[in-house]
C-alpha atoms as a PDB file:
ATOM      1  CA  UNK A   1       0.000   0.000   0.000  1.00  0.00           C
ATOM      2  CA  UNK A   2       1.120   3.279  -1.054  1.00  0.00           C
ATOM      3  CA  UNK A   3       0.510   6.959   0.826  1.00  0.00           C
ATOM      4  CA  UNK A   4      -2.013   9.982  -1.281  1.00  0.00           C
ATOM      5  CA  UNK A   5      -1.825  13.106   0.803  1.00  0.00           C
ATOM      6  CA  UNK A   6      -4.040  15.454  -0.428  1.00  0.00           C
ATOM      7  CA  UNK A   7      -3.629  19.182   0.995  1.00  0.00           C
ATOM      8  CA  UNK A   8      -6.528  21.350  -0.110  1.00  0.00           C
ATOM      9  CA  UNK A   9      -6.155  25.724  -0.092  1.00  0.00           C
ATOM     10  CA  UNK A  10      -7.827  28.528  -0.948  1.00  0.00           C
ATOM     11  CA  UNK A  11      -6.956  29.603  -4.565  1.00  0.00           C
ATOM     12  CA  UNK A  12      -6.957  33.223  -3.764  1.00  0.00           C
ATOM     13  CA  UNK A  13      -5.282  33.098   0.241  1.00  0.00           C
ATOM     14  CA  UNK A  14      -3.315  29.801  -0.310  1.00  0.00           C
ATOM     15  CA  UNK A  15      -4.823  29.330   3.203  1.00  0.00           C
ATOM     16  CA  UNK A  16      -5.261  25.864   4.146  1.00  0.00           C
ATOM     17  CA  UNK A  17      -9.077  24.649   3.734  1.00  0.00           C
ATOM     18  CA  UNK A  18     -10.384  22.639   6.784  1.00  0.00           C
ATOM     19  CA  UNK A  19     -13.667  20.754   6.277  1.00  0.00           C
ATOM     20  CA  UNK A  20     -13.055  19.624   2.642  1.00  0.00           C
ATOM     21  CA  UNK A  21     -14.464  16.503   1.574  1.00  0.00           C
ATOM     22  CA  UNK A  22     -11.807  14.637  -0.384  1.00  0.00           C
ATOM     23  CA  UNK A  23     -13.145  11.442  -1.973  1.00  0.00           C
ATOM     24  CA  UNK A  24     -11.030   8.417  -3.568  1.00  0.00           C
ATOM     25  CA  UNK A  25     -12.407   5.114  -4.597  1.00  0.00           C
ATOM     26  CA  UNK A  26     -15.838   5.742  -3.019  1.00  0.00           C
ATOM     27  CA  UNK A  27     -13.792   6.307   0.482  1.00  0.00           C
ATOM     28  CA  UNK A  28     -14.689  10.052   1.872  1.00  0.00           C
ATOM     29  CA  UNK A  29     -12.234  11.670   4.481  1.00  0.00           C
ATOM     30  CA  UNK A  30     -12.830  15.519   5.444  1.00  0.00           C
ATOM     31  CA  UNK A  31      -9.435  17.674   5.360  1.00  0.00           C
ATOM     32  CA  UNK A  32      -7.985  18.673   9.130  1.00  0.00           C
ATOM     33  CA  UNK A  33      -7.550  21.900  10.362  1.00  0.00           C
ATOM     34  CA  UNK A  34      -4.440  22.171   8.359  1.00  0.00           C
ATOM     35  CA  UNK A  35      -6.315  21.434   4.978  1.00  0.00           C
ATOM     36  CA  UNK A  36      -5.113  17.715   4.916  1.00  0.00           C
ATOM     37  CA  UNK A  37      -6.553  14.292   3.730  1.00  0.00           C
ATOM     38  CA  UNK A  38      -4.673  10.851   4.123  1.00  0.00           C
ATOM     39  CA  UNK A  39      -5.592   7.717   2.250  1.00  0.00           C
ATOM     40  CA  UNK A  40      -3.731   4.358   1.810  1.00  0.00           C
ATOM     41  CA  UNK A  41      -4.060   3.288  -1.965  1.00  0.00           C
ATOM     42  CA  UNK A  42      -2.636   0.228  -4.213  1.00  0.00           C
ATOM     43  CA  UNK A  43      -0.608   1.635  -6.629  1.00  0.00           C
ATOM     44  CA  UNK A  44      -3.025   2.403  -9.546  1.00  0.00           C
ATOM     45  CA  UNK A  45      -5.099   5.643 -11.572  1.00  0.00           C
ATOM     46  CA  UNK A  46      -7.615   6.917  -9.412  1.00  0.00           C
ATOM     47  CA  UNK A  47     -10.018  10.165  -9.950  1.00  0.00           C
ATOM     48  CA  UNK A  48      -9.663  12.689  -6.703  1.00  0.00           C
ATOM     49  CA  UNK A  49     -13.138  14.288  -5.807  1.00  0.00           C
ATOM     50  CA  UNK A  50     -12.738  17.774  -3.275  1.00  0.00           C
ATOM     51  CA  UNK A  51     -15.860  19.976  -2.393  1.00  0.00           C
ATOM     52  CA  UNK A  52     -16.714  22.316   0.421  1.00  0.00           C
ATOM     53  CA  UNK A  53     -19.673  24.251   0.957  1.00  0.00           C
ATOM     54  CA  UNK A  54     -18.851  27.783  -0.718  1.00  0.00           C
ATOM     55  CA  UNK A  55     -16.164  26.396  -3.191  1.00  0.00           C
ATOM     56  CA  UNK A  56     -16.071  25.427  -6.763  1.00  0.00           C
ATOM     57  CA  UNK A  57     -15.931  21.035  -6.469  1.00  0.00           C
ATOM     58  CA  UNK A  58     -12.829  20.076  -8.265  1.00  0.00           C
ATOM     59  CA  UNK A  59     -12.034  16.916  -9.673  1.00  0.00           C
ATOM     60  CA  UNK A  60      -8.090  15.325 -10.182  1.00  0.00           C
ATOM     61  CA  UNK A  61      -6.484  12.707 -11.635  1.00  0.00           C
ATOM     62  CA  UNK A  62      -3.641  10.843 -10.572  1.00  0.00           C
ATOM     63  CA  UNK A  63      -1.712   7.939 -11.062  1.00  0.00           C
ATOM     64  CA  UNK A  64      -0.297   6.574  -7.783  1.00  0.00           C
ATOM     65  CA  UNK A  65       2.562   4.529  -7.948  1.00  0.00           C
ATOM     66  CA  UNK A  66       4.045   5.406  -4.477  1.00  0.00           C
ATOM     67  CA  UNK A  67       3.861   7.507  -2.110  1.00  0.00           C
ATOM     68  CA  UNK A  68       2.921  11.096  -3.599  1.00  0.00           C
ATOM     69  CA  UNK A  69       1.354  14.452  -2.000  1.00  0.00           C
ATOM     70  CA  UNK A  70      -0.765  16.849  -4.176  1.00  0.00           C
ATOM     71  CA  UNK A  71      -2.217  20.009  -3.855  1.00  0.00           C
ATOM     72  CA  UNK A  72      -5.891  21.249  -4.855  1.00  0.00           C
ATOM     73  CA  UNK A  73      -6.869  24.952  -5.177  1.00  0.00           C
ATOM     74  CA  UNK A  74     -10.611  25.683  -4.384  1.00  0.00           C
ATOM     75  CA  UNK A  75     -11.738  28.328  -6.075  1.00  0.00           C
ATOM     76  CA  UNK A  76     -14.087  30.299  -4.191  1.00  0.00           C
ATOM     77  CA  UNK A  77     -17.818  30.321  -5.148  1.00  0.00           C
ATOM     78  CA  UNK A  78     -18.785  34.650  -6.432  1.00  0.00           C
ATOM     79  CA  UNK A  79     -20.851  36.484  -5.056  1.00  0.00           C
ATOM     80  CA  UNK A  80     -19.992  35.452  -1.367  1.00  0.00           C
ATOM     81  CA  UNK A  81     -19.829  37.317   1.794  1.00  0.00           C
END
């Protein structure tokens, strides 16, 4: 089994976002306080799934072949306070 850190910020602030839902495989983990998700993976393609209430959802690619960290930009939704 193989590591897939995900660490989710803000597009504009590059702040950390806490609260994210980050789905692999069907297998949902909400980012900590400092924007991060941890999932143990076989090595293989799988489609990344991020949303948070006032974001843009986003939706990544990757193929995982050992231990690898990425980083997701949520764009914030307009018109919000």
């Amino acid at each position: 089994m193989t590591l897939l850190t995900v660490n989710v910020i803000d597009y504009n602030t590059n702040k950390p976002v806490s609260g994210a839902i980050v789905t692999v495989s069907g297998v949902a983990v909400v980012t900590n306080y400092g924007g991060r998700a941890v999932f143990q993976a076989a090595p293989a393609s799988y489609n990344i799934n991020v949303s948070r209430v006032n974001y843009t959802p986003e939706t990544r690619s990757v193929t995982l072949t050992a231990n690898q960290t990425i980083t997701i930009r949520l764009v914030p939704r307009l018109g919000l306070l």
